[in-house]
C-alpha atoms as a PDB file:
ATOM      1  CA  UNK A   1       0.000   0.000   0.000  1.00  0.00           C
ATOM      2  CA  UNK A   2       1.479   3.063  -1.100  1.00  0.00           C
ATOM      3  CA  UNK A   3       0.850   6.342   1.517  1.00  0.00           C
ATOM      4  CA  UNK A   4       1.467   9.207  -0.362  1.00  0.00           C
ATOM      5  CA  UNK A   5      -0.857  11.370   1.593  1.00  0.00           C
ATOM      6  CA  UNK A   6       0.131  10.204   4.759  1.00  0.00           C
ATOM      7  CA  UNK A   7       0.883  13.705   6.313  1.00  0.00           C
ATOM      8  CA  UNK A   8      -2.235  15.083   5.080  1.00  0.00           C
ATOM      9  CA  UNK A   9      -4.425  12.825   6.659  1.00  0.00           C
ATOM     10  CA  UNK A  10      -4.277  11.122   9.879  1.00  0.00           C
ATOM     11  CA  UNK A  11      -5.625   8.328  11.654  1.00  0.00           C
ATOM     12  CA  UNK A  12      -6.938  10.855  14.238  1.00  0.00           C
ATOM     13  CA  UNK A  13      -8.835  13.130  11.774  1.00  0.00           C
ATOM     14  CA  UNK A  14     -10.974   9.771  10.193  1.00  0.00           C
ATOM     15  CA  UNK A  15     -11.895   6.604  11.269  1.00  0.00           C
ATOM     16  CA  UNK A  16     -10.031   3.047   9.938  1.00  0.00           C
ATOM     17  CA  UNK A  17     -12.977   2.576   7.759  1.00  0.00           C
ATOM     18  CA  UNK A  18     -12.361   6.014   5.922  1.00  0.00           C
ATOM     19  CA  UNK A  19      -9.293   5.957   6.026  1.00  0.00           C
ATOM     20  CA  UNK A  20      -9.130   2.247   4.507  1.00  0.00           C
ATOM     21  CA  UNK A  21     -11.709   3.916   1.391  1.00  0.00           C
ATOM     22  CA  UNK A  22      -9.175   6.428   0.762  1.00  0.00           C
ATOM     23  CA  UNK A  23      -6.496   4.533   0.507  1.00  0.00           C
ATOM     24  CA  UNK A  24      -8.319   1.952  -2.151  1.00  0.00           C
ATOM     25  CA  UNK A  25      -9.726   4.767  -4.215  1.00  0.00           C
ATOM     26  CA  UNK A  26      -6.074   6.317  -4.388  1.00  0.00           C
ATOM     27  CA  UNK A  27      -4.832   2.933  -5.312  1.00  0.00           C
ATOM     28  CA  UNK A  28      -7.493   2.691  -8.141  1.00  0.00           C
ATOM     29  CA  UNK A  29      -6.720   5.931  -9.219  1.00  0.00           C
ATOM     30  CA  UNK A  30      -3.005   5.205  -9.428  1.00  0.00           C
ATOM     31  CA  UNK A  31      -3.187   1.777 -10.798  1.00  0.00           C
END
């Protein structure tokens, strides 16, 4: 899993779920 945004989002500011959705939609995005 590739975190490019890490620093602009953190696990404090969404929940696992959200965070897991944004993380596969940037992967679909980038793939």
């Amino acid at each position: 899993m590739v975190m490019t945004n890490r620093s602009l989002v953190t696990a404090d500011d969404l929940s696992n779920g959200e965070i897991e959705a944004l993380f596969s939609l940037a992967d679909e995005m980038s793939a």
